[in-house]
Protein backbone atom coordinates (compact mmCIF):
# COMPACT_ATOMS: atom_id res chain seq x y z
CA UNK A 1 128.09 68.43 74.84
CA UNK A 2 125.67 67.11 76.98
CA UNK A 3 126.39 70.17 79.50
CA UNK A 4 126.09 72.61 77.47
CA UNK A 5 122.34 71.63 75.82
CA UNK A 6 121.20 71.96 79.86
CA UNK A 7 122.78 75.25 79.74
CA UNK A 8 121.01 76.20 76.54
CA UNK A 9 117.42 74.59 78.03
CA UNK A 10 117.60 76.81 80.91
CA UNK A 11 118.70 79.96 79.47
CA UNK A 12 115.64 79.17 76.86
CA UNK A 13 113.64 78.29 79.80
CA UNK A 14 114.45 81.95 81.62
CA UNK A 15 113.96 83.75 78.73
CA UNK A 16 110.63 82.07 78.09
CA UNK A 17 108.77 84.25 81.27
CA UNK A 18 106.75 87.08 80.49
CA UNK A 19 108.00 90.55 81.87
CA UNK A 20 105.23 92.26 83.65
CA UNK A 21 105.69 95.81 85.47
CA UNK A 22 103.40 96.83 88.18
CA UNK A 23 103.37 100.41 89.14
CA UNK A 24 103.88 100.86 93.29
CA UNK A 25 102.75 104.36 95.04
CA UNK A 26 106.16 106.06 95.58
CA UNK A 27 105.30 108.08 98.81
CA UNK A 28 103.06 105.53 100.85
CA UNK A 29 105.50 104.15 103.91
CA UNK A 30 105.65 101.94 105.30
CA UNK A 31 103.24 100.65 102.49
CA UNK A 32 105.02 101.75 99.78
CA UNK A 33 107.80 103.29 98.79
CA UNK A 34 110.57 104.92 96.53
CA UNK A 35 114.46 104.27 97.67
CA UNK A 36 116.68 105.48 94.47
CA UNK A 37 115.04 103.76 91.70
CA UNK A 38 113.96 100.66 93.75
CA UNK A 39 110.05 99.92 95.33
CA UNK A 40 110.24 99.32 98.91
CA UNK A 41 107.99 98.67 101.40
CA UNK A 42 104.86 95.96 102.57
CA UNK A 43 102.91 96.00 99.63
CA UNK A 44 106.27 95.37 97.37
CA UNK A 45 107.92 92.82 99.63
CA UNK A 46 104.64 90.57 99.35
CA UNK A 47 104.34 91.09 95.52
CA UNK A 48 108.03 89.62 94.95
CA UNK A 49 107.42 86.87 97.46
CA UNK A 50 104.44 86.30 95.47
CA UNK A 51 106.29 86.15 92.39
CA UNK A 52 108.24 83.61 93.14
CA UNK A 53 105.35 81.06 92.94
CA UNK A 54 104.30 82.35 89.54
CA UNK A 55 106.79 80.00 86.98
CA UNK A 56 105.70 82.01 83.87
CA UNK A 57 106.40 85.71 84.78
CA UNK A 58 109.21 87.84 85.83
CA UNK A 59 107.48 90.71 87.57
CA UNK A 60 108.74 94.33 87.52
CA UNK A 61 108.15 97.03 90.57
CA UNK A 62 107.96 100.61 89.53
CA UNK A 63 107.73 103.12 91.72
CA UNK A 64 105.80 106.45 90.78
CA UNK A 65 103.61 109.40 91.84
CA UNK A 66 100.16 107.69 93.20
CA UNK A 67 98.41 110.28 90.18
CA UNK A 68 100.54 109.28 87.73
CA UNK A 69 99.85 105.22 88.11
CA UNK A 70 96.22 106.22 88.32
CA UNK A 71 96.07 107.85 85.51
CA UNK A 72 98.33 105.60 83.07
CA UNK A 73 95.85 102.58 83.99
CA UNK A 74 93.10 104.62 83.16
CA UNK A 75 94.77 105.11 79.97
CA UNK A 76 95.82 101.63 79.57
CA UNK A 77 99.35 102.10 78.85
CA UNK A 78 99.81 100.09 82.17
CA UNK A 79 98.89 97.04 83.51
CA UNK A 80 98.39 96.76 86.78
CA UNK A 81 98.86 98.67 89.95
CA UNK A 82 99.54 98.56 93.40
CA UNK A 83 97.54 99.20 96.12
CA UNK A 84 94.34 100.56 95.56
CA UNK A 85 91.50 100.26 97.45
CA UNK A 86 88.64 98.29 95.85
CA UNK A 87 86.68 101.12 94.50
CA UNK A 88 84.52 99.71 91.69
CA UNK A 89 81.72 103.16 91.69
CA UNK A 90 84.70 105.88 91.03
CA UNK A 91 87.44 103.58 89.21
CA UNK A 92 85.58 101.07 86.54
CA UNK A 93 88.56 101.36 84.48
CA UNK A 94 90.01 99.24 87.29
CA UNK A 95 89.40 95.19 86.78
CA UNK A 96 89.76 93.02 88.20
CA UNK A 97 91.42 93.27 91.63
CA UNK A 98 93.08 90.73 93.18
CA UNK A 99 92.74 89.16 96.58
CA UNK A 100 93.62 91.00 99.24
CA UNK A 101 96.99 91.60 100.37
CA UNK A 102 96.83 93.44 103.90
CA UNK A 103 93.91 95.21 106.15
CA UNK A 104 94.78 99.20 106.76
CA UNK A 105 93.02 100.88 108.65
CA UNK A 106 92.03 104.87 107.85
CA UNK A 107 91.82 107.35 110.71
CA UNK A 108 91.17 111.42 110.81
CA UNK A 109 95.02 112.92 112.17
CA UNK A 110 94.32 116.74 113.12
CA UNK A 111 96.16 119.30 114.76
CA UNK A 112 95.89 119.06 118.73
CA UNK A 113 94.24 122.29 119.34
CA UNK A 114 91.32 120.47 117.05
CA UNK A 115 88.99 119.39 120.38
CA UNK A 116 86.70 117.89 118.60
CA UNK A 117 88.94 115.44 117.00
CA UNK A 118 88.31 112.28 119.27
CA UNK A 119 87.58 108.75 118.80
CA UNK A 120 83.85 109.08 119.70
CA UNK A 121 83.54 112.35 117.21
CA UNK A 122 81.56 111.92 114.30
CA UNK A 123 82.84 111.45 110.57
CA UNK A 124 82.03 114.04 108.66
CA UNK A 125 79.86 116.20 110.25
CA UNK A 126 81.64 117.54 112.92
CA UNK A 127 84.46 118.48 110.89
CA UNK A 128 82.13 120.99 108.58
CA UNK A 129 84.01 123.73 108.20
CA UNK A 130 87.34 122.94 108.41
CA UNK A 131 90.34 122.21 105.22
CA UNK A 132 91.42 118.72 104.98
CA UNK A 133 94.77 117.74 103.31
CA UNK A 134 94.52 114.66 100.97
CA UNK A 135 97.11 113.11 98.92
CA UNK A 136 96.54 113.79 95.11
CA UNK A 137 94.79 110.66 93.54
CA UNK A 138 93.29 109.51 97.40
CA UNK A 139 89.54 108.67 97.53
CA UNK A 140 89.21 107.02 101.07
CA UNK A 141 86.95 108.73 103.70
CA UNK A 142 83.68 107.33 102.63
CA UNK A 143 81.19 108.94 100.72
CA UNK A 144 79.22 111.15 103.39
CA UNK A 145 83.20 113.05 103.28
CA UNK A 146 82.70 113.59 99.55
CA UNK A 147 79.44 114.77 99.57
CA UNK A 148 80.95 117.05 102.56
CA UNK A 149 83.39 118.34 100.31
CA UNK A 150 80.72 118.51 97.22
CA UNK A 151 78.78 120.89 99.03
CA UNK A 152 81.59 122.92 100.25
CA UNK A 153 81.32 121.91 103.81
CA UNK A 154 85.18 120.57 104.08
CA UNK A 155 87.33 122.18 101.81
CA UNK A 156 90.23 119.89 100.23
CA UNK A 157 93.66 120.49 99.12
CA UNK A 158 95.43 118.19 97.58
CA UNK A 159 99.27 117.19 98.65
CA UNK A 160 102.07 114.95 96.98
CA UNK A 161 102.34 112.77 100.23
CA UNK A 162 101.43 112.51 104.13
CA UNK A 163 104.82 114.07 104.89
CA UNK A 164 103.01 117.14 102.92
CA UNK A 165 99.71 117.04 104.85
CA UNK A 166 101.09 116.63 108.27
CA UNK A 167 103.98 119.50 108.04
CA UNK A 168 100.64 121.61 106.26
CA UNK A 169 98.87 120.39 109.85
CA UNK A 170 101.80 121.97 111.62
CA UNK A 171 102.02 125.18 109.65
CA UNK A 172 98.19 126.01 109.88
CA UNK A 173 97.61 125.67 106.19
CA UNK A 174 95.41 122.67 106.72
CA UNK A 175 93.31 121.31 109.87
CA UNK A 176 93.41 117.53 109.42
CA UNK A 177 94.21 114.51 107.01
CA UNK A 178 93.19 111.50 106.20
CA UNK A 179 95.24 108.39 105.74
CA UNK A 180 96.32 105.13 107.10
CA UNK A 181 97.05 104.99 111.00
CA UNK A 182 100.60 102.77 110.30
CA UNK A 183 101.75 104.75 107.33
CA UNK A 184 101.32 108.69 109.21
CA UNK A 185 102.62 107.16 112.14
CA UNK A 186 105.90 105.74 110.19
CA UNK A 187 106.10 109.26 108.26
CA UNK A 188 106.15 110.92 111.81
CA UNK A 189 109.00 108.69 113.09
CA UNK A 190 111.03 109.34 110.03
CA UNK A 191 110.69 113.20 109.84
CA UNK A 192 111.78 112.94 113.28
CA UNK A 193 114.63 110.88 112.25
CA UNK A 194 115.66 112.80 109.64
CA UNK A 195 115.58 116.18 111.48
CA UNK A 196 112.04 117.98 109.73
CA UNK A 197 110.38 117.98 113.26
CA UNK A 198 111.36 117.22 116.90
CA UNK A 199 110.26 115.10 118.76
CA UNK A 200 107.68 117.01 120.69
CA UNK A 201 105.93 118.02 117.85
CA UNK A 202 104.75 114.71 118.03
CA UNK A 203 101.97 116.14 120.47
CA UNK A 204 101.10 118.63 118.32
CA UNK A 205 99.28 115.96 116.72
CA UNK A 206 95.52 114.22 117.84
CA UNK A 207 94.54 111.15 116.40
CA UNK A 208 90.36 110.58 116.04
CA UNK A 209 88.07 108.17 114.74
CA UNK A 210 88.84 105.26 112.24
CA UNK A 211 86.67 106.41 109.45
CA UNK A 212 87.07 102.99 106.85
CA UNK A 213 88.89 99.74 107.46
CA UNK A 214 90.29 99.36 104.01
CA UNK A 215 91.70 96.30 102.02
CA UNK A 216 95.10 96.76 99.60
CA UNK A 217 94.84 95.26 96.38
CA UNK A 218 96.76 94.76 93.64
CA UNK A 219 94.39 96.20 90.63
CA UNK A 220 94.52 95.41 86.88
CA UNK A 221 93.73 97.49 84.33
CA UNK A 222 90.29 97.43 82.56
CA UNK A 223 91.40 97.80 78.77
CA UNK A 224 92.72 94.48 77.88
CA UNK A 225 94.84 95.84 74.70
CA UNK A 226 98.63 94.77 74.65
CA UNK A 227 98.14 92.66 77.95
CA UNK A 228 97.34 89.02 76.33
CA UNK A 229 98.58 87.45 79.31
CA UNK A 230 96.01 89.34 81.94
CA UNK A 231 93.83 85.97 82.53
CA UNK A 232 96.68 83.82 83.12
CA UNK A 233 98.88 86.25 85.24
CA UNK A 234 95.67 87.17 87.38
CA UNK A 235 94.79 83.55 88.07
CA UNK A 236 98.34 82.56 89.14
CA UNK A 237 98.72 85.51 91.29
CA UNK A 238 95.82 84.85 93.32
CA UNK A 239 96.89 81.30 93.46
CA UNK A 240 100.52 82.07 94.85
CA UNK A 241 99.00 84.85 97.21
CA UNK A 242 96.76 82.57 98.96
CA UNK A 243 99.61 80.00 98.95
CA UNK A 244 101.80 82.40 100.63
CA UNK A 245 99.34 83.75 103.23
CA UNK A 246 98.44 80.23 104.09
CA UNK A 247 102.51 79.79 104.79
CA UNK A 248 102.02 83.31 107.24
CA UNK A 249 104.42 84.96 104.69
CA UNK A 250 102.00 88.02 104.83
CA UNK A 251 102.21 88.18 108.84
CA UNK A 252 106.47 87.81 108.88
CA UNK A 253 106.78 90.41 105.93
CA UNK A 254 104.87 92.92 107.93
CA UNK A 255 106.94 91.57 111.51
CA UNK A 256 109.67 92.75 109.43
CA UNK A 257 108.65 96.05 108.75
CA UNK A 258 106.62 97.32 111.53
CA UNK A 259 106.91 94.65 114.44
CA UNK A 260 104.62 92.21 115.82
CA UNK A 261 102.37 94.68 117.46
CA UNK A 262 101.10 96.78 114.33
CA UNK A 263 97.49 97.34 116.10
């Protein structure tokens, strides 16, 4: 009898956590990712070791279209999201954000006939002129770049993902993209890999400056309605983030995915 009221207790005790889903960018590796209907990548790997030092919620990763989470936290149909960029000006219906999880760092990718493109060139305005590809939903290069684009001195188009933008950088249709150094790089290696380009097209692509050092977050939604438990799930998150960080959880969950020598 005994047995069975422990049983009971910790079935009681399980079904006592709060189910929270975060939305993760589907197309973002090795950031981020979408493998069947599971989240993979960096940014989800820390969230679920994260989780485990928060006793009160069970915490749900759901991979979609970068737009789509956007837009459904804007709405407030979802809670949280993950991982903007702290970007207070353009997305108030973003708050709070949480600590940081990992630095990225954003660099101009162009094709190699681009001579300008170099580290010492200067962001924007020696790239007047020329089409950028940007992945729909993406506000990084600063805001002299969107003032560029404003005025109609960079034209934009929009793409679903950097494997878009860079086989657009090989076709013609666009001169140069934006995005994190790591993730283009690991989109590179795995169109390689699975046979979109060769090899040597590699060289086909110039890397110039680092336009923004950026900071991933994981970022609530403003409207509070049908999230009662927003105070108390952002104050344990922060607390188990900066309890796994000071364990160098961060630093072997990135070892894992990209090696030891990311920069």
């Amino acid at each position: 009898m005994k047995a069975w009221w422990l049983v009971l207790l910790a079935i009681t005790c399980v079904e006592a956590k709060t189910r929270v889903e975060i939305f993760t960018d589907s197309s973002y590796a090795p950031y981020s990712w979408q493998e069947g209907q599971e989240a993979r990548g960096i940014y989800p790997d820390i969230v679920r070791e994260v989780a485990k030092g928060m006793p009160d919620f069970e915490l749900v990763l759901k991979p979609v279209p970068w737009r789509r989470a956007l837009s459904m936290v804007e709405q407030g149909t979802a809670f949280a999201l993950l991982p903007p960029y702290y970007n207070q000006d353009d997305r108030p219906w973003i708050w709070p954000y949480s600590q940081p999880l990992l630095d990225e760092e954003v660099v101009v990718v162009c094709n190699d006939k681009l001579a300008i493109n170099t580290d010492e060139a200067r962001f924007p305005q020696d790239y007047h002129g020329l089409r950028f590809g940007m992945n729909a939903g993406f506000s990084i290069g600063g805001k002299a770049f969107w003032d560029a684009v404003a005025a109609g001195k960079i034209e934009l188009e929009p793409a679903k993902s950097n494997r878009e933008n860079l086989l657009k950088i090989l076709r013609g249709r666009v001169d140069c993209t934006i995005n994190d150094k790591l993730s283009l790089l690991a989109e590179m290696l795995t169109m390689i890999k699975e046979g979109h380009i060769a090899l040597e097209d590699m060289s086909r692509f110039r890397q110039g400056p680092v336009v923004t050092r950026e900071q991933g977050f994981l970022g609530y939604a403003a409207n509070d309605k049908g999230f009662p438990f927003k105070d108390q799930f952002v104050k344990q998150f922060d607390r188990a983030l900066h309890q796994l960080r000071q364990q160098n959880g961060i630093a072997r969950i990135v070892e894992h995915h990209v090696g030891k020598s990311q920069r």
